[in-house]
N, C-alpha and C. Protein backbone atom coordinates (compact mmCIF):
# COMPACT_ATOMS: atom_id res chain seq x y z
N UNK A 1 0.85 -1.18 0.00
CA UNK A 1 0.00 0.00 0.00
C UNK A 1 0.89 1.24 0.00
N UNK A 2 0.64 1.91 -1.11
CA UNK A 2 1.12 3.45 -1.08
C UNK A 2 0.81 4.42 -0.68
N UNK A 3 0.98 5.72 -0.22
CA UNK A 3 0.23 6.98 0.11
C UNK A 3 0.48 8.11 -0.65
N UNK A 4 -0.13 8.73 -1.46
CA UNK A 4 0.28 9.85 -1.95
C UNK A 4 -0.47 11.28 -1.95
N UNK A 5 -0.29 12.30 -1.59
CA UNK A 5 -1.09 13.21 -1.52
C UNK A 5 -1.34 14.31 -3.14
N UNK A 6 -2.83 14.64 -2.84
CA UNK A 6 -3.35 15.32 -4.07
C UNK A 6 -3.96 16.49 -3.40
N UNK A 7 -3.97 17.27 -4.68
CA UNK A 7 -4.78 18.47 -4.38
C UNK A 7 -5.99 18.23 -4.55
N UNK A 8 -7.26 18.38 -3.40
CA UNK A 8 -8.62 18.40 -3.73
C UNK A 8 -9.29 19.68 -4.47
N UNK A 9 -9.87 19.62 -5.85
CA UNK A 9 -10.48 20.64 -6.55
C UNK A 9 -11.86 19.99 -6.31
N UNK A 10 -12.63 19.46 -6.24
CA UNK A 10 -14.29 18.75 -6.03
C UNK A 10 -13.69 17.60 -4.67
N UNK A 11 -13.74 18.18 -3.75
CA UNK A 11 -13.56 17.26 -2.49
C UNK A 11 -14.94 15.54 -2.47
N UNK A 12 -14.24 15.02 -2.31
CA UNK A 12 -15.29 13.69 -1.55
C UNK A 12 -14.60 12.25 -1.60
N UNK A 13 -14.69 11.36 -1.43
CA UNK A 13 -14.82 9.92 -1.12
C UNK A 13 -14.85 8.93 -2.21
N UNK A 14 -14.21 8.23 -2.39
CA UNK A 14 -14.12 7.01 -3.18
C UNK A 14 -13.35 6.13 -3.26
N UNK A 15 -13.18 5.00 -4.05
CA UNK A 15 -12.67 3.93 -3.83
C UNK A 15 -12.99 3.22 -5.22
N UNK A 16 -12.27 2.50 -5.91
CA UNK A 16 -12.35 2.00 -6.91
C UNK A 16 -11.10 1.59 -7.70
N UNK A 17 -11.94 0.95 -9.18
CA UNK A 17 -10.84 0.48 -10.10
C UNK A 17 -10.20 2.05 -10.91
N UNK A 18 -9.06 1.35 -11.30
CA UNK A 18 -8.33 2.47 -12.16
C UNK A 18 -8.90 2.33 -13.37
N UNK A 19 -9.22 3.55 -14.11
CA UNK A 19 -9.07 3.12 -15.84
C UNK A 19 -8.38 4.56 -16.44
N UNK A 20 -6.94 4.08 -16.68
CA UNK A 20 -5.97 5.56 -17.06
C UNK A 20 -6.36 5.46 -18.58
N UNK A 21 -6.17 7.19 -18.69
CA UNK A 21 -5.89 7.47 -19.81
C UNK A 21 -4.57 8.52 -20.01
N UNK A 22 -4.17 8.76 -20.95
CA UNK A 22 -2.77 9.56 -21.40
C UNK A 22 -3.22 11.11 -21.71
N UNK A 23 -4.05 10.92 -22.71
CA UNK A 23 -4.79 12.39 -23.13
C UNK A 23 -6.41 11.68 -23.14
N UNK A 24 -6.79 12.75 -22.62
CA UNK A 24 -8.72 13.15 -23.27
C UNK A 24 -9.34 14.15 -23.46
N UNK A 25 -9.72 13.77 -24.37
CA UNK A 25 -11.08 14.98 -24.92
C UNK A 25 -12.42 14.31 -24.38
N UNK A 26 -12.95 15.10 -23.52
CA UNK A 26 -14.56 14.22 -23.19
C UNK A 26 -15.35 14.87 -24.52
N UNK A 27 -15.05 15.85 -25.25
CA UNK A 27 -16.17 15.50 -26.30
C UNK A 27 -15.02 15.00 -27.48
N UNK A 28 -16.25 14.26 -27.83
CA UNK A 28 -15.83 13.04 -28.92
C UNK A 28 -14.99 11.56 -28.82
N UNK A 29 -14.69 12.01 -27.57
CA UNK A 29 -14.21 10.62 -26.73
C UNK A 29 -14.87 9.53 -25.67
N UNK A 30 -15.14 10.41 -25.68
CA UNK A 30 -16.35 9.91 -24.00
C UNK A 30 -17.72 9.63 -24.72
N UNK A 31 -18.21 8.81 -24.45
CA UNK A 31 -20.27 8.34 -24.94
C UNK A 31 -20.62 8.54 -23.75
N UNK A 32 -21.37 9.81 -22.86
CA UNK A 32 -21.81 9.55 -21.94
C UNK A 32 -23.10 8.78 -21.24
N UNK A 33 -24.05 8.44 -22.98
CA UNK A 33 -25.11 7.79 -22.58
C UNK A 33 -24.77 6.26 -22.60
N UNK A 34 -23.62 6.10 -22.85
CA UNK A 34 -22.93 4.57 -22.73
C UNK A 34 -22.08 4.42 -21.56
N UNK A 35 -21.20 5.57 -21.45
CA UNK A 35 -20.31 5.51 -19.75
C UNK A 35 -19.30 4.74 -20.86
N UNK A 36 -18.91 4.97 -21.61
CA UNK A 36 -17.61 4.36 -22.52
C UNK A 36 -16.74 5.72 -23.04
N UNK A 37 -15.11 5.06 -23.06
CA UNK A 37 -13.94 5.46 -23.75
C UNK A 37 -14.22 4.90 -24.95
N UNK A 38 -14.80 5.96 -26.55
CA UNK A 38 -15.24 5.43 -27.46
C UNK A 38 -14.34 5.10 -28.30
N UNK A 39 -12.66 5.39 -28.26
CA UNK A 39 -12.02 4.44 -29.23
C UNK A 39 -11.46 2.70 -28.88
N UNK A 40 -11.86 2.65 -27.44
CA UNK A 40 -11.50 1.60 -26.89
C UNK A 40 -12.90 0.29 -26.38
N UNK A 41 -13.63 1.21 -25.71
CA UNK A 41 -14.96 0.49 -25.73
C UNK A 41 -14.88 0.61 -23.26
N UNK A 42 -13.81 1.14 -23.10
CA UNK A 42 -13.78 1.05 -21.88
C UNK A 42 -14.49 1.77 -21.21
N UNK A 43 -15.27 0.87 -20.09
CA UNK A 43 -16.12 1.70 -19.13
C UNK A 43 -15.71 2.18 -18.46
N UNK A 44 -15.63 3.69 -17.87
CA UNK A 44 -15.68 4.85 -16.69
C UNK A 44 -16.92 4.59 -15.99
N UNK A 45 -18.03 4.34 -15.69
CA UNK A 45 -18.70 4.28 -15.00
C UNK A 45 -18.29 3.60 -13.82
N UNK A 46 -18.49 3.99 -12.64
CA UNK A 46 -17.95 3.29 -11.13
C UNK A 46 -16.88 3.59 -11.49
N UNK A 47 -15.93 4.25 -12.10
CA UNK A 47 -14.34 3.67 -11.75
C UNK A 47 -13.61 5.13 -11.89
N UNK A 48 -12.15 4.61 -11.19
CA UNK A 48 -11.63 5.88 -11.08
C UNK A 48 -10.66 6.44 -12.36
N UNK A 49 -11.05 7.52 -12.85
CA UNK A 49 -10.24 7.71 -14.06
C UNK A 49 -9.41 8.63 -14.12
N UNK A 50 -8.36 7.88 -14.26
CA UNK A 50 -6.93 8.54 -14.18
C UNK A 50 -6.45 9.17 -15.36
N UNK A 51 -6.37 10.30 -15.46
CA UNK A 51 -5.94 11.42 -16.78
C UNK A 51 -4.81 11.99 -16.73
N UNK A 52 -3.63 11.84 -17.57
CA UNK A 52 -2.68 12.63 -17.87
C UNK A 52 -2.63 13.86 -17.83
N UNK A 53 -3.43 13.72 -19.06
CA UNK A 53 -4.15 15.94 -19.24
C UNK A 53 -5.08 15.58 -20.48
N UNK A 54 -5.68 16.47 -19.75
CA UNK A 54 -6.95 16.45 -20.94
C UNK A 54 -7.13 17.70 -22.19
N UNK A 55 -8.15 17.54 -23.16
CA UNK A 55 -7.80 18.47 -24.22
C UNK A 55 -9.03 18.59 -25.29
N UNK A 56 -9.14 19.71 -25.55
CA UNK A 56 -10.61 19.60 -25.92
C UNK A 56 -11.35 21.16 -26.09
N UNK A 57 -12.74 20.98 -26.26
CA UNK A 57 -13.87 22.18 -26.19
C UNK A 57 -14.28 22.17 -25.06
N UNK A 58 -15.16 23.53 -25.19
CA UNK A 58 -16.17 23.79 -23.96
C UNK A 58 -16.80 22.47 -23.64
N UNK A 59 -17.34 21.94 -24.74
CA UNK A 59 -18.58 21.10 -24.42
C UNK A 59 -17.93 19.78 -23.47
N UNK A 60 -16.76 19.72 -23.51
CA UNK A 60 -16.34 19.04 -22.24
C UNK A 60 -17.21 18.42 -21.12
N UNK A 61 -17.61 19.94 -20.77
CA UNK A 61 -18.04 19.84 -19.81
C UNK A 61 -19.87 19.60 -19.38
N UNK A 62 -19.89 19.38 -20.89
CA UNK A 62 -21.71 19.14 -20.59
C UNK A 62 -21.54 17.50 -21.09
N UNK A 63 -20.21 17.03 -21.60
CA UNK A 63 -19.91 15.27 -21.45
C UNK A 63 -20.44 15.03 -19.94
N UNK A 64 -19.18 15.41 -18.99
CA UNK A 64 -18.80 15.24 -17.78
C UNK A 64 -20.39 15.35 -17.28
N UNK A 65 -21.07 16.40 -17.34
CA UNK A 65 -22.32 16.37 -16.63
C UNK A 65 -22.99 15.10 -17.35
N UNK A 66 -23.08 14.81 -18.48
CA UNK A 66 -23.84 13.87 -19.30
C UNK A 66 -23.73 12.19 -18.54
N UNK A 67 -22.17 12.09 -17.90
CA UNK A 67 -22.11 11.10 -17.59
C UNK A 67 -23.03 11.20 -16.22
N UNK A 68 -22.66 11.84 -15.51
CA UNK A 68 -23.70 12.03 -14.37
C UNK A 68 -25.58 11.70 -14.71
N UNK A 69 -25.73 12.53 -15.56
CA UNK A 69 -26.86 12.61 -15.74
C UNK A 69 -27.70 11.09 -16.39
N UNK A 70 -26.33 10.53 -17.19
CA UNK A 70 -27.21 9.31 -17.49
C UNK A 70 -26.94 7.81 -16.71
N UNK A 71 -25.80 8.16 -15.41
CA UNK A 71 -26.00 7.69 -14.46
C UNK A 71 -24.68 6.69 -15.19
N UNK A 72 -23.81 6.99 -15.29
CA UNK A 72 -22.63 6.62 -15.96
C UNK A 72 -21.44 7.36 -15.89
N UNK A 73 -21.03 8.57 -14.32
CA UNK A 73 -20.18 8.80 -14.09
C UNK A 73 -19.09 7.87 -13.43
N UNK A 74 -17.64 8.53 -13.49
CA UNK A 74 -16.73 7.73 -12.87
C UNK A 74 -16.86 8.15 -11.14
N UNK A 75 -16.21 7.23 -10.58
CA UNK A 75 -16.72 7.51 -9.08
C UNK A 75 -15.67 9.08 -8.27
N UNK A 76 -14.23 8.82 -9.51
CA UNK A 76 -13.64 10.35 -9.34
C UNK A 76 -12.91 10.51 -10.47
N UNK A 77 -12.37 11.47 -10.55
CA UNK A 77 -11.43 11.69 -11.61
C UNK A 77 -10.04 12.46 -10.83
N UNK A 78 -9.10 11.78 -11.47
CA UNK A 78 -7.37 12.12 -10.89
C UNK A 78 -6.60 12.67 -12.25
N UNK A 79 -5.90 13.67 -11.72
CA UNK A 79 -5.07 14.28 -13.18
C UNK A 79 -3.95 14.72 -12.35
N UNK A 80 -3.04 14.50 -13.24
CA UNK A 80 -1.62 15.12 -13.61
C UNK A 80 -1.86 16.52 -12.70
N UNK A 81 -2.81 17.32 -14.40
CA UNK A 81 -3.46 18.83 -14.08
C UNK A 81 -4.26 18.94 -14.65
N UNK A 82 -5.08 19.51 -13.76
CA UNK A 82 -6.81 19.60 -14.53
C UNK A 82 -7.02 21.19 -15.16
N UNK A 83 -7.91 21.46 -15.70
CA UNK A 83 -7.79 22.24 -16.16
C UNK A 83 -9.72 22.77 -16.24
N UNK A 84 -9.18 24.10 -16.56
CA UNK A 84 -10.67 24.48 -16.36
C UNK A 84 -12.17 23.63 -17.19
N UNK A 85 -12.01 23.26 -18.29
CA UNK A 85 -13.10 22.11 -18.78
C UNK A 85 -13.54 21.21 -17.97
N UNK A 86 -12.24 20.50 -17.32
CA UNK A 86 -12.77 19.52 -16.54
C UNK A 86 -13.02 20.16 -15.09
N UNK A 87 -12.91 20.77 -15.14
CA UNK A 87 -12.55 21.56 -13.39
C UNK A 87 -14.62 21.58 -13.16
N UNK A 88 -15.14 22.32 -14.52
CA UNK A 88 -16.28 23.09 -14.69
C UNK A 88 -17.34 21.98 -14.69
N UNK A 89 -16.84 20.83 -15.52
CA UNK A 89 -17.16 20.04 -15.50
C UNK A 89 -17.71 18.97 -14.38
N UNK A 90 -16.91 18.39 -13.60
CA UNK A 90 -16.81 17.91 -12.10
C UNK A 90 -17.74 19.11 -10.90
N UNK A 91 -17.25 19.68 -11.00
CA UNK A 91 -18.36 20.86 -10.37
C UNK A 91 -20.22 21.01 -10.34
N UNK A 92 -20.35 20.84 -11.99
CA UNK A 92 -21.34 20.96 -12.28
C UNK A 92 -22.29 19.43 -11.67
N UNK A 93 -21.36 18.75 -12.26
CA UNK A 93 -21.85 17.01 -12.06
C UNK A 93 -21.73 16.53 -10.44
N UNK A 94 -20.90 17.57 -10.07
CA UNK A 94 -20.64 16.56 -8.27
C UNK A 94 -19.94 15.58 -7.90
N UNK A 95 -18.53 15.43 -9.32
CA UNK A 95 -17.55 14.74 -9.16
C UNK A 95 -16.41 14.90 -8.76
N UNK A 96 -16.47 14.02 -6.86
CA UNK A 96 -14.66 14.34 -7.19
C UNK A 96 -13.38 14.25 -8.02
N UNK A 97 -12.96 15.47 -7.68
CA UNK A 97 -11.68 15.82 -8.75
C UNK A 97 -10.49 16.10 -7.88
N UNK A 98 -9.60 15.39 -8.36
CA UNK A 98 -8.22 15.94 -7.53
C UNK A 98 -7.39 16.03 -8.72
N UNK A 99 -6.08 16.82 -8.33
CA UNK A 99 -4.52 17.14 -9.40
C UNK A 99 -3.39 17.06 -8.81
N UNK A 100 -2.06 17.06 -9.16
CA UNK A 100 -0.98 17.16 -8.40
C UNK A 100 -0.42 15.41 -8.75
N UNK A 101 -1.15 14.83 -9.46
CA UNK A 101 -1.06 13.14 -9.00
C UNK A 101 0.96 13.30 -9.69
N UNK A 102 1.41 12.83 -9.31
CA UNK A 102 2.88 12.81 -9.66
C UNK A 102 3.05 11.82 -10.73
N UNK A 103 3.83 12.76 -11.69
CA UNK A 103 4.16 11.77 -13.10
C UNK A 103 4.50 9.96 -12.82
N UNK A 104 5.54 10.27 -11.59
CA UNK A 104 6.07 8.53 -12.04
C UNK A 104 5.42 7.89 -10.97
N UNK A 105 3.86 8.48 -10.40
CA UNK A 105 3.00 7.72 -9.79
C UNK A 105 1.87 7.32 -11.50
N UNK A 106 1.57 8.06 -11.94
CA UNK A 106 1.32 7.95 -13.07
C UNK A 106 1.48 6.88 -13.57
N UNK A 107 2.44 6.53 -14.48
CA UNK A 107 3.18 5.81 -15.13
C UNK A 107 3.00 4.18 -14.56
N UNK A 108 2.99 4.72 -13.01
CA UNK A 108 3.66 2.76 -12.52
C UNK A 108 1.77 2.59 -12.40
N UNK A 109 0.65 3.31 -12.50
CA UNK A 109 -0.70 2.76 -12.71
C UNK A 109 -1.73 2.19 -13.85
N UNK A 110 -2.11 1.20 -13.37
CA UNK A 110 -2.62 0.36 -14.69
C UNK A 110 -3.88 0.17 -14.70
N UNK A 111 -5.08 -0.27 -15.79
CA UNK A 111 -6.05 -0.30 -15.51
C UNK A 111 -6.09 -1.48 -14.84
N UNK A 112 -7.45 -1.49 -13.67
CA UNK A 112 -7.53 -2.34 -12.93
C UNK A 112 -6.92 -2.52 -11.86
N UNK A 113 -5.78 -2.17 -11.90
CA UNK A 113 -5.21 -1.09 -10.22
C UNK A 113 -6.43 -0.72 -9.14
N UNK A 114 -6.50 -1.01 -7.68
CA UNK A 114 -7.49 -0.50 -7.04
C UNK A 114 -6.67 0.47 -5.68
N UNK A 115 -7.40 2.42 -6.12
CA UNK A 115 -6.96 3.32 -5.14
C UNK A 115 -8.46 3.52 -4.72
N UNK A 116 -8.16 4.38 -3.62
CA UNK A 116 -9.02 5.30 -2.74
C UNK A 116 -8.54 6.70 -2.37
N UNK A 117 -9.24 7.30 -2.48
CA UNK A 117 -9.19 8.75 -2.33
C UNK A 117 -10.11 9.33 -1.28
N UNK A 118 -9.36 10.19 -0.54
CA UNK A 118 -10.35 11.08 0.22
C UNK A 118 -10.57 12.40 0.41
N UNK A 119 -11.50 13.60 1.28
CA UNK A 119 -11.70 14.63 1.13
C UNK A 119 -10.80 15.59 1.20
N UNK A 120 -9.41 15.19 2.00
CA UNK A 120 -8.73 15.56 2.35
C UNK A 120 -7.45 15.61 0.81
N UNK A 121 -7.57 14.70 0.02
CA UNK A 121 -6.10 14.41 -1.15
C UNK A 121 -5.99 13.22 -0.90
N UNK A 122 -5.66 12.02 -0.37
CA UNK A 122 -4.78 11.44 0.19
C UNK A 122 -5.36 10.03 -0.84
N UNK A 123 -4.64 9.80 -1.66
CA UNK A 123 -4.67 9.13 -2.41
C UNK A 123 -3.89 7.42 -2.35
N UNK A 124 -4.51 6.79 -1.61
CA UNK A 124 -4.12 5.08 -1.15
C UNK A 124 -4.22 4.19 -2.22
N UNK A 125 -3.31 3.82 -3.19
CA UNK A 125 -3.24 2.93 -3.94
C UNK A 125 -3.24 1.41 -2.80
N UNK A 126 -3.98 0.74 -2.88
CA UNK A 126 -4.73 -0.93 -2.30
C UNK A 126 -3.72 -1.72 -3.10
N UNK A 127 -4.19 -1.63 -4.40
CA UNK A 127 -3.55 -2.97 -4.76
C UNK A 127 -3.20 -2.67 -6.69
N UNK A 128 -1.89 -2.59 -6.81
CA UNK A 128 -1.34 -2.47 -8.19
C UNK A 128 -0.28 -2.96 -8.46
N UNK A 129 -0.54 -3.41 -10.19
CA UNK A 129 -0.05 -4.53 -10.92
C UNK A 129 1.75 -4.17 -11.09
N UNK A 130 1.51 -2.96 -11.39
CA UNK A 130 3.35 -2.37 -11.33
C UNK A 130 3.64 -1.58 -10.71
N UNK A 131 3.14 -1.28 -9.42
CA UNK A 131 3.60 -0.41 -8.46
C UNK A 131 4.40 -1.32 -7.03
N UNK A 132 5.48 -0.90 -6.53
CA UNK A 132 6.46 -1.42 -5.82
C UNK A 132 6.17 -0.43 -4.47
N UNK A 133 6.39 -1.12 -3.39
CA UNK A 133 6.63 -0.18 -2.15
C UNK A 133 7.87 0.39 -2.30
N UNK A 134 7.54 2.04 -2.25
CA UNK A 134 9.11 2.56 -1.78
C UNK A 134 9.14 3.08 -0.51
């Protein structure tokens, strides 16, 4: 078990699977009435989605609500650095959001990795496939 601290931008509670991505655009990437990553077919719904940096339009952020709304949000979202789309986004919808996540914490996370996060930052990786105690 690891500990790492994050900056809380949408404070709250969760626990879940990983499903990283490198870059996203939530529009044209994201199906929010499916809760799918549409070049891959991967579900965000329940799970925690880990973002590099994201990239994109306004409408970003009426994805992000979309997933909410059709009951197909992720349980949080973690970034590198977030940025105002998604910031506006998470806000609107009532998803926690944290940033700060450190590159070569990044890197050693895989999908299917299981962290927890809380109100506070504090980001507890449980159990991952290439992550080592240091």
């Amino acid at each position: 078990m690891i500990k790492v601290k994050l900056k809380p931008i949408v404070g709250g509670n969760a626990t879940g699977e990983v499903v990283k991505v490198e870059r996203l655009s939530f529009y044209g990437e994201v199906d929010p009435e499916k809760g799918i990553l549409v070049a891959d077919g991967r579900e965000v719904k329940d799970k925690i989605l880990i973002i590099g940096m994201s990239r994109g339009s306004t409408v970003g952020s009426y994805i992000i609500y979309g997933l909410k709304y059709y009951g197909n949000a992720p349980k949080a979202i973690i970034m590198i650095k977030s940025e105002p789309i998604v910031i506006t986004g998470a806000v609107i919808a009532g998803i926690p959001l944290y940033e700060a996540l450190p590159r070569e914490v990044f890197d050693m996370l895989s999908d299917g990795d299981e962290v927890e996060v809380d109100e506070q930052g504090n980001l507890i990786i449980k159990k991952a496939s290439r992550l080592k105690e240091r």
